[in-house]
PDB file of N, CA and C in Angstrom:
ATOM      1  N   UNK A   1     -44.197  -9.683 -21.428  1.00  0.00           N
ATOM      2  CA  UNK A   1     -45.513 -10.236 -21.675  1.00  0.00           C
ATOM      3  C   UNK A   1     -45.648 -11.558 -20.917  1.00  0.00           C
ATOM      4  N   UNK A   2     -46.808 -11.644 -20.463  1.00  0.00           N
ATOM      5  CA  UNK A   2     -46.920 -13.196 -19.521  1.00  0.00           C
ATOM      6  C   UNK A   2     -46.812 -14.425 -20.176  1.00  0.00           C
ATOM      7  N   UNK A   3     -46.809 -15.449 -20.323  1.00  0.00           N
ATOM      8  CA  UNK A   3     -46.005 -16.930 -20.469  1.00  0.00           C
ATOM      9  C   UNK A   3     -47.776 -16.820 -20.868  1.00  0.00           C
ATOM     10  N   UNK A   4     -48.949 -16.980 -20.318  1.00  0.00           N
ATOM     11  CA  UNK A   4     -49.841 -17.142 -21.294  1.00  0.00           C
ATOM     12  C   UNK A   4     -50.516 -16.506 -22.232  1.00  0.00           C
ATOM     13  N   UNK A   5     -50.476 -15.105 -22.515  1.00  0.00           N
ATOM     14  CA  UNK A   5     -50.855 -14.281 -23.291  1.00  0.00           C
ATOM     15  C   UNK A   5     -51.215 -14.964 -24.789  1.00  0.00           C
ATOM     16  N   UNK A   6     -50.466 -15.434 -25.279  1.00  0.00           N
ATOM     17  CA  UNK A   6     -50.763 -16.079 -26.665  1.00  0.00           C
ATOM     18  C   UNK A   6     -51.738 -17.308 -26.370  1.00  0.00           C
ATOM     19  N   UNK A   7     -51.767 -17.825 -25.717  1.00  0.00           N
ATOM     20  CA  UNK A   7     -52.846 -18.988 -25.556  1.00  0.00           C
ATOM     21  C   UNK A   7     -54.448 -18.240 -25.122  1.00  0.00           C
ATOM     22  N   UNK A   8     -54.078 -16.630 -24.497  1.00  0.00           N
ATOM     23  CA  UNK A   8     -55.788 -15.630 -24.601  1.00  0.00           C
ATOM     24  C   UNK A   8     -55.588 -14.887 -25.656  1.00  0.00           C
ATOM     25  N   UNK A   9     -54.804 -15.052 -26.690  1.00  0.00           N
ATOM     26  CA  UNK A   9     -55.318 -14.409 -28.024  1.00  0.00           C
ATOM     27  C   UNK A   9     -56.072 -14.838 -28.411  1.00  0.00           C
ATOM     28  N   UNK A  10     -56.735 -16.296 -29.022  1.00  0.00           N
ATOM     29  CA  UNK A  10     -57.714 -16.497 -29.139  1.00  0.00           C
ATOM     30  C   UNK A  10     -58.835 -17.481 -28.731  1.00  0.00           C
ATOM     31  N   UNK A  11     -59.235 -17.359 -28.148  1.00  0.00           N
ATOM     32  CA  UNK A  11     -60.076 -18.282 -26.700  1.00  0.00           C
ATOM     33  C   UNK A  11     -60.989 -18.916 -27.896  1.00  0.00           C
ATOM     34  N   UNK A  12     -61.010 -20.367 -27.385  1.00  0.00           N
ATOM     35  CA  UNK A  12     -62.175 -21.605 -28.046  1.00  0.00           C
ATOM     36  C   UNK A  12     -62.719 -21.892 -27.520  1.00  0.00           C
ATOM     37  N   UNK A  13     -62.941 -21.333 -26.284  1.00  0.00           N
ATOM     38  CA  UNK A  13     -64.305 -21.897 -25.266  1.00  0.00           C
ATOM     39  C   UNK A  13     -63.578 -22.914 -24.562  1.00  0.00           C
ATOM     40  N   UNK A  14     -64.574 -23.950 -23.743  1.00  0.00           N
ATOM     41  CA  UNK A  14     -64.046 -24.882 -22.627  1.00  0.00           C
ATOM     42  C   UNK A  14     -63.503 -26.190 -23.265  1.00  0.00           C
ATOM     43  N   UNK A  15     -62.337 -26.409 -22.829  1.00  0.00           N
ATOM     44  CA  UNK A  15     -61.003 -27.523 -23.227  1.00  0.00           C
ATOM     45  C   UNK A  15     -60.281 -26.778 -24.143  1.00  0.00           C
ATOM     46  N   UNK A  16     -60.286 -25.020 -24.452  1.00  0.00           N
ATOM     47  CA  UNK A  16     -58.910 -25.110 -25.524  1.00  0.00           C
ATOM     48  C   UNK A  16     -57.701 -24.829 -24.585  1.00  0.00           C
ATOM     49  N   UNK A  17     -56.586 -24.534 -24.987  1.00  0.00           N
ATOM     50  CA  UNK A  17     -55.432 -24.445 -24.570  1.00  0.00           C
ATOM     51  C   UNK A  17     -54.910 -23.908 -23.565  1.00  0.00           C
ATOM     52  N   UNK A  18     -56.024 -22.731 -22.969  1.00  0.00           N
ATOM     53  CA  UNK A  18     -56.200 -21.710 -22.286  1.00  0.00           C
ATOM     54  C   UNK A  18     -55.303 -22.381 -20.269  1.00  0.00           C
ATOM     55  N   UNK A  19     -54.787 -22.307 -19.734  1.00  0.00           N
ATOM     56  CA  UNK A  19     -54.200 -23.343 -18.746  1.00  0.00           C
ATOM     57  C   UNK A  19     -55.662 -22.957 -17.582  1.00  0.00           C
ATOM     58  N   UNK A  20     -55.175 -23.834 -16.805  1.00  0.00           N
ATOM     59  CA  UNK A  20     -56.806 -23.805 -15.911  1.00  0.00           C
ATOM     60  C   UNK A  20     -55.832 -22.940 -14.812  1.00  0.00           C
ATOM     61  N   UNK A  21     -56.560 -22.506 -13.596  1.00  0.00           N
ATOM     62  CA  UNK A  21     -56.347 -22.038 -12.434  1.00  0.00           C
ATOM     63  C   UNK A  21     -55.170 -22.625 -12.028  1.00  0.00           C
ATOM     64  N   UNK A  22     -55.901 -24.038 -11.798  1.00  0.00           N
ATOM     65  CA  UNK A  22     -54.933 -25.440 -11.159  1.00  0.00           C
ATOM     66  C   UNK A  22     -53.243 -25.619 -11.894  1.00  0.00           C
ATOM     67  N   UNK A  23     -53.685 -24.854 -13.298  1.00  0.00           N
ATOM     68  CA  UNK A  23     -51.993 -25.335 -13.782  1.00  0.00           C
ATOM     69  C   UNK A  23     -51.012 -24.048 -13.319  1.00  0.00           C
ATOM     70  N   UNK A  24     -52.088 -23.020 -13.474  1.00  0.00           N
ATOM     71  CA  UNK A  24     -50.734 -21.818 -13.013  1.00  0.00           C
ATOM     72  C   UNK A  24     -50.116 -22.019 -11.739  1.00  0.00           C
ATOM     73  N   UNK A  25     -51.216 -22.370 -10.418  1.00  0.00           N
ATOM     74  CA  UNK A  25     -50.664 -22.664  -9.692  1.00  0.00           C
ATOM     75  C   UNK A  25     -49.263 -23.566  -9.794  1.00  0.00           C
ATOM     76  N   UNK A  26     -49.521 -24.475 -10.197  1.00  0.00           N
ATOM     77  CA  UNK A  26     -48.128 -25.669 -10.294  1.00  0.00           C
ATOM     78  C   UNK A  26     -47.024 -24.719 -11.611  1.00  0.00           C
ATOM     79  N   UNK A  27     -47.531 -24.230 -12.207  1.00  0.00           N
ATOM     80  CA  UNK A  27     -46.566 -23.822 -13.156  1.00  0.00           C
ATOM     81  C   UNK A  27     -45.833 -22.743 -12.163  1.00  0.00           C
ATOM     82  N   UNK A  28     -46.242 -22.015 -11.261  1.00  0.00           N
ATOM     83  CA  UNK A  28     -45.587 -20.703 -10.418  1.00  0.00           C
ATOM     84  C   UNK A  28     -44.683 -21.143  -9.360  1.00  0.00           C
ATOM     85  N   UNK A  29     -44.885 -22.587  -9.430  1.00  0.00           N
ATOM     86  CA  UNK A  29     -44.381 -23.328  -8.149  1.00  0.00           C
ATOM     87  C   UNK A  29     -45.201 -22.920  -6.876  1.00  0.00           C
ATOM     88  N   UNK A  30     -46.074 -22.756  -6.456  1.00  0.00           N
ATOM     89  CA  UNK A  30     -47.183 -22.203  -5.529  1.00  0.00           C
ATOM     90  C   UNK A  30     -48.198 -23.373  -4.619  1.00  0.00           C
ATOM     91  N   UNK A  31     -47.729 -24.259  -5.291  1.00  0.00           N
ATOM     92  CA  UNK A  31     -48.602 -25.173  -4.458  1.00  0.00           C
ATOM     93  C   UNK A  31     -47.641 -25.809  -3.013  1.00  0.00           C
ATOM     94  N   UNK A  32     -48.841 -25.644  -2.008  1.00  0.00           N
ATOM     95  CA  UNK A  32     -48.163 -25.372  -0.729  1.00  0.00           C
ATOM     96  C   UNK A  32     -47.029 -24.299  -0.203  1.00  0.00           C
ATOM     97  N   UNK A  33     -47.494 -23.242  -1.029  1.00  0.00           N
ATOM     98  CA  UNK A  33     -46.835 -22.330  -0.444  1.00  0.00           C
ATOM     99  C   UNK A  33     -47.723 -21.311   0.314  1.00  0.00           C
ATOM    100  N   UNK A  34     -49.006 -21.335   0.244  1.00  0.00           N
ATOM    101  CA  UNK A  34     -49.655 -20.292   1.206  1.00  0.00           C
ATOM    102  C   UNK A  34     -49.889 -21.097   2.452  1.00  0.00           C
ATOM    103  N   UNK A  35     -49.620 -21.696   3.453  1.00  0.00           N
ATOM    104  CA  UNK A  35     -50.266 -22.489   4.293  1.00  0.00           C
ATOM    105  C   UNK A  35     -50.279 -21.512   5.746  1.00  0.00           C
ATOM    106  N   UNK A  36     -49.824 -20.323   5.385  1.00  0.00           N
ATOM    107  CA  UNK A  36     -49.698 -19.385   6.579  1.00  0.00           C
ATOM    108  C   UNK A  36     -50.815 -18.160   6.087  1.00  0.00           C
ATOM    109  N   UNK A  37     -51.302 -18.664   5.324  1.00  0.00           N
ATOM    110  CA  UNK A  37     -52.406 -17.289   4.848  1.00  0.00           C
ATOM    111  C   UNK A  37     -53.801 -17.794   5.017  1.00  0.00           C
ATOM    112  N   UNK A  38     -54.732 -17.028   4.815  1.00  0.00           N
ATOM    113  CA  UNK A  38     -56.142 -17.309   4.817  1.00  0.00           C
ATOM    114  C   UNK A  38     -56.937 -16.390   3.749  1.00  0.00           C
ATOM    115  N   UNK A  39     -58.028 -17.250   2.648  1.00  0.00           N
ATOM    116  CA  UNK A  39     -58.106 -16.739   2.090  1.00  0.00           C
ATOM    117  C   UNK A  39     -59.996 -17.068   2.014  1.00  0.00           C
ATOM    118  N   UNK A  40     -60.703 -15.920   1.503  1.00  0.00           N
ATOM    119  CA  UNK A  40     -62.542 -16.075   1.429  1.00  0.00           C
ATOM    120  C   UNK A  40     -62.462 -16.100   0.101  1.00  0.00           C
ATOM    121  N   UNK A  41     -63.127 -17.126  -0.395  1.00  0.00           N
ATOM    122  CA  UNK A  41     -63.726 -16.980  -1.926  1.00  0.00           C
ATOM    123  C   UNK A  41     -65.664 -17.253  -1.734  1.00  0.00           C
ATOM    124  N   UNK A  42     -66.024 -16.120  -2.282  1.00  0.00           N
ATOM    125  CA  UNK A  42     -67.619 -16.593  -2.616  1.00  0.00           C
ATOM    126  C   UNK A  42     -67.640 -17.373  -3.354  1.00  0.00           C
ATOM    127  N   UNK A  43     -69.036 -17.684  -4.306  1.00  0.00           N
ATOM    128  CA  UNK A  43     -69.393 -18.221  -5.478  1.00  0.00           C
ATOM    129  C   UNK A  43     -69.043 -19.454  -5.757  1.00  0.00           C
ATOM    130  N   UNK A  44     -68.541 -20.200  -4.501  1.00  0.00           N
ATOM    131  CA  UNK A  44     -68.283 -21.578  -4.545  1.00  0.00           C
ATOM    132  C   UNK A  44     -69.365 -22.729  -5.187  1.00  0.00           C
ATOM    133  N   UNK A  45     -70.288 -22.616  -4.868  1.00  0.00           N
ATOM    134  CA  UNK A  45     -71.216 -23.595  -5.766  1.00  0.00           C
ATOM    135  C   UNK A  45     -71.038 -23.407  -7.285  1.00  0.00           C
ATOM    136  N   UNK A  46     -70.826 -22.616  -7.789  1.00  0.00           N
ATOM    137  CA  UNK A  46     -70.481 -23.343  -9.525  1.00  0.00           C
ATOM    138  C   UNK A  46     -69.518 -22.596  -9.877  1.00  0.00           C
ATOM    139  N   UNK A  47     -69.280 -22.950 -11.302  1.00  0.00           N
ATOM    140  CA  UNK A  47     -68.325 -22.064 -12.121  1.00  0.00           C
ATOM    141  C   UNK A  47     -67.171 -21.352 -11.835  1.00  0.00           C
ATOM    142  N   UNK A  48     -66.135 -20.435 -11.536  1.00  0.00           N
ATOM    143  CA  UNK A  48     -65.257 -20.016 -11.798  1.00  0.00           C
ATOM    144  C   UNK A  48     -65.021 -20.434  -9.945  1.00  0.00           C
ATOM    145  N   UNK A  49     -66.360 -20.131  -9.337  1.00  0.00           N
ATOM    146  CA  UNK A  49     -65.698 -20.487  -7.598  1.00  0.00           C
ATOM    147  C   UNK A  49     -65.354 -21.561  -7.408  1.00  0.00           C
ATOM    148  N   UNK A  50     -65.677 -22.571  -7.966  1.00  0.00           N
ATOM    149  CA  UNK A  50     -65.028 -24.060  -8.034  1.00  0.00           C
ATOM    150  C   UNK A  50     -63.532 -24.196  -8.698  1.00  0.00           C
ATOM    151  N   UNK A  51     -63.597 -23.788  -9.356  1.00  0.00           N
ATOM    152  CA  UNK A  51     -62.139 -23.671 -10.226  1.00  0.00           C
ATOM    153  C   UNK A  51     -61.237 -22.905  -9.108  1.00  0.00           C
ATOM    154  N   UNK A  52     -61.553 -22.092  -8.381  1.00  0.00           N
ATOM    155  CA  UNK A  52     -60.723 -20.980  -7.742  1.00  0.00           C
ATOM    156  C   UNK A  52     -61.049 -21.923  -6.757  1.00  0.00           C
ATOM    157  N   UNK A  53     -61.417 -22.548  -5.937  1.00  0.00           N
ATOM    158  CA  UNK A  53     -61.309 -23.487  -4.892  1.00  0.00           C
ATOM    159  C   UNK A  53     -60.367 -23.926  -4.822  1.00  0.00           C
ATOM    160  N   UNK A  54     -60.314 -24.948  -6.216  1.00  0.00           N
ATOM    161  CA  UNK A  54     -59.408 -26.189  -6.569  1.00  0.00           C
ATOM    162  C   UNK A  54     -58.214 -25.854  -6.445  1.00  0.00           C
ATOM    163  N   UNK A  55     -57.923 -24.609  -6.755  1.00  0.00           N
ATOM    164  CA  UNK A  55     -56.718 -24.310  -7.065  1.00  0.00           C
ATOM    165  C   UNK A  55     -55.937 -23.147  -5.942  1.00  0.00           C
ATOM    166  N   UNK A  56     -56.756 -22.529  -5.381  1.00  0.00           N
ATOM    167  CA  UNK A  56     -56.281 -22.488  -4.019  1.00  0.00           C
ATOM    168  C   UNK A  56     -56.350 -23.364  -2.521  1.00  0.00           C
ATOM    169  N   UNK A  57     -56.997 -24.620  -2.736  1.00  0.00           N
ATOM    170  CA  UNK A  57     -56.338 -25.690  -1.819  1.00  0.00           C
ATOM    171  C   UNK A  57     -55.309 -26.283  -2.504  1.00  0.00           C
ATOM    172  N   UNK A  58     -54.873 -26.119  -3.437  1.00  0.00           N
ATOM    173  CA  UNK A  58     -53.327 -26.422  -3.724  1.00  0.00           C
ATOM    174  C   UNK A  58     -52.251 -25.769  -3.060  1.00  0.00           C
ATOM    175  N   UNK A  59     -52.679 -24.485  -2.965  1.00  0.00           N
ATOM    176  CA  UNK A  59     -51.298 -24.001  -2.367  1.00  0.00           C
ATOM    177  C   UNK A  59     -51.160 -23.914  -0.374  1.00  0.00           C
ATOM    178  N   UNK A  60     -52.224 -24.762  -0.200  1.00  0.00           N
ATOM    179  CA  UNK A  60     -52.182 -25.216   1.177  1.00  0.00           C
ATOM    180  C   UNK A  60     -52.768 -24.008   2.313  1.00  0.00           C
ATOM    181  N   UNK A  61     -53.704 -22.860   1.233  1.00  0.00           N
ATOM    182  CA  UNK A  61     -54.196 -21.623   2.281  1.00  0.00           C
ATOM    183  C   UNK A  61     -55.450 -22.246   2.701  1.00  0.00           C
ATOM    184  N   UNK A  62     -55.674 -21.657   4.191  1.00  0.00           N
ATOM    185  CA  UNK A  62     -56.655 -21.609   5.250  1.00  0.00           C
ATOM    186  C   UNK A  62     -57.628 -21.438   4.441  1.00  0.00           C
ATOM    187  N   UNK A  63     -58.804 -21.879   3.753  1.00  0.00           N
ATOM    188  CA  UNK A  63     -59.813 -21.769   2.810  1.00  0.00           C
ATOM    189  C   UNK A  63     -60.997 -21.360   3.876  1.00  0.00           C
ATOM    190  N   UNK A  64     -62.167 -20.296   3.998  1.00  0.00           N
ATOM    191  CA  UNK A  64     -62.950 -19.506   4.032  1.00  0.00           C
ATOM    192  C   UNK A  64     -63.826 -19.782   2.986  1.00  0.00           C
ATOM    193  N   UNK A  65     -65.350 -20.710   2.699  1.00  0.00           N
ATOM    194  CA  UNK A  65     -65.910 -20.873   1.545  1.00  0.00           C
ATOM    195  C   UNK A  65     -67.399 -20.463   2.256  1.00  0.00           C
ATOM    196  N   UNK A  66     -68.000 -19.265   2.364  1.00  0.00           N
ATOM    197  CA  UNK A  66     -69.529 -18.755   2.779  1.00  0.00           C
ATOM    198  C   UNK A  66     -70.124 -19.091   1.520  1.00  0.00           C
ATOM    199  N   UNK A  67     -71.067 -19.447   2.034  1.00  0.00           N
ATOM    200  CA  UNK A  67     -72.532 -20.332   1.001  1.00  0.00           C
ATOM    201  C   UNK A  67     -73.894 -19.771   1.671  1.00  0.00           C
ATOM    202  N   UNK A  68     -74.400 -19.755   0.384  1.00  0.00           N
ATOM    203  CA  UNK A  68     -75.893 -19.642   0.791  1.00  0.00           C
ATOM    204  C   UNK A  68     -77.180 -21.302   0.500  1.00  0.00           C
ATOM    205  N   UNK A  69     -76.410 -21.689   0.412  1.00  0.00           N
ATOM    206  CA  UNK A  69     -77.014 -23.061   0.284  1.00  0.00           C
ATOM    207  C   UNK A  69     -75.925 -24.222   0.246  1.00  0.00           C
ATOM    208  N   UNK A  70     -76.013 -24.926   1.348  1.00  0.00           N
ATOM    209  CA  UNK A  70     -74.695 -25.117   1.888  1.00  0.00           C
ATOM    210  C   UNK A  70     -75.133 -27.102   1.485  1.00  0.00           C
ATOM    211  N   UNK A  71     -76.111 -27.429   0.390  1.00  0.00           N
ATOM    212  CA  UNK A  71     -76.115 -28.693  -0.095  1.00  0.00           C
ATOM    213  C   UNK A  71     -75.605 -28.730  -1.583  1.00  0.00           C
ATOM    214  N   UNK A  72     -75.590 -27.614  -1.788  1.00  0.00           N
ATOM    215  CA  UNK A  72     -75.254 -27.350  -3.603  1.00  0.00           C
ATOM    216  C   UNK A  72     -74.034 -26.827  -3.530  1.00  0.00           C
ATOM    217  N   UNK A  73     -73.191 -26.898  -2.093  1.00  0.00           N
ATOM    218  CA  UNK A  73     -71.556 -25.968  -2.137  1.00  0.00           C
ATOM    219  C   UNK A  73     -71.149 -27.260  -1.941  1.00  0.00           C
ATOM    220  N   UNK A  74     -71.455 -28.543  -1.021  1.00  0.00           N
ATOM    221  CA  UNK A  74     -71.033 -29.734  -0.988  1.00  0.00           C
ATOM    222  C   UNK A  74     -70.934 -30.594  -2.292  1.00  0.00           C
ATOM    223  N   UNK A  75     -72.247 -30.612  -2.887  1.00  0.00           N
ATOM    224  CA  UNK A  75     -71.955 -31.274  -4.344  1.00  0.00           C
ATOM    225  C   UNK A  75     -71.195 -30.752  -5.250  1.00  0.00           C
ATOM    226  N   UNK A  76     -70.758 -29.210  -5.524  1.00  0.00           N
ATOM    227  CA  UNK A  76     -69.859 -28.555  -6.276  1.00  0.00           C
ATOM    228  C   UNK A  76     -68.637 -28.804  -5.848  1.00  0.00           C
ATOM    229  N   UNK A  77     -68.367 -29.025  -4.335  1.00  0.00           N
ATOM    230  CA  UNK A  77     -66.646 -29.245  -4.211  1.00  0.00           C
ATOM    231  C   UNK A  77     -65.965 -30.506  -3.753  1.00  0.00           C
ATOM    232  N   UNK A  78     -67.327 -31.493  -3.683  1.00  0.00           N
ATOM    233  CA  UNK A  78     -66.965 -33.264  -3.104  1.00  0.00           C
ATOM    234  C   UNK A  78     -65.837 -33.635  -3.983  1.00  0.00           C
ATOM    235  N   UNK A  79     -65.422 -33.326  -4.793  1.00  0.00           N
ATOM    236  CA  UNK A  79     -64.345 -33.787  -5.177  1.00  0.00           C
ATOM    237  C   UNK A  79     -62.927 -32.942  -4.815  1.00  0.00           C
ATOM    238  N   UNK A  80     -63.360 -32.314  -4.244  1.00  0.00           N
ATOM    239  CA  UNK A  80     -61.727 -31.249  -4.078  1.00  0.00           C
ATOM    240  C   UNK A  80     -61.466 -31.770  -2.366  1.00  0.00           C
ATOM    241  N   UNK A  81     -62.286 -31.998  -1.781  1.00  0.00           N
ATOM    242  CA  UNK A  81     -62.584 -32.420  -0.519  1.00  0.00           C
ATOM    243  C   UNK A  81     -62.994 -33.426   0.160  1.00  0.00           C
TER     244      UNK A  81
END
């Protein structure tokens, strides 16, 4: 069974225990380990594509981010960047 399974038994919504994107990465040891890959994520302007941003420029892959409104993909990721 996976190392988080008991922390998605029962989900409390946003801030419970649940680990973010960003921690599995560091928990897998993974950060900077893709720097020879390339990877496309849509849905970068909000929600789960931001999270999946964050946490795959951790592991140092060639990031691919297509937008359809390319002032609301800047304000969603000015901080990762």
């Amino acid at each position: 069974m996976s190392r988080y399974a008991a922390v998605h038994a029962n989900p409390q919504g946003v801030g419970d225990s649940r680990p973010t994107a960003l921690q599995i990465v560091e928990d897998e040891n993974m950060a900077g380990r893709l720097d020879r890959k390339v990877v496309v994520i849509t849905g970068v302007s909000s929600g789960l594509g931001v999270e999946t941003v964050r946490a795959m420029a951790a592991t140092g892959a060639t990031l691919y981010l297509p937008t359809r409104d390319l002032g609301k993909e800047k304000t969603a990721l000015g901080d990762i960047f």
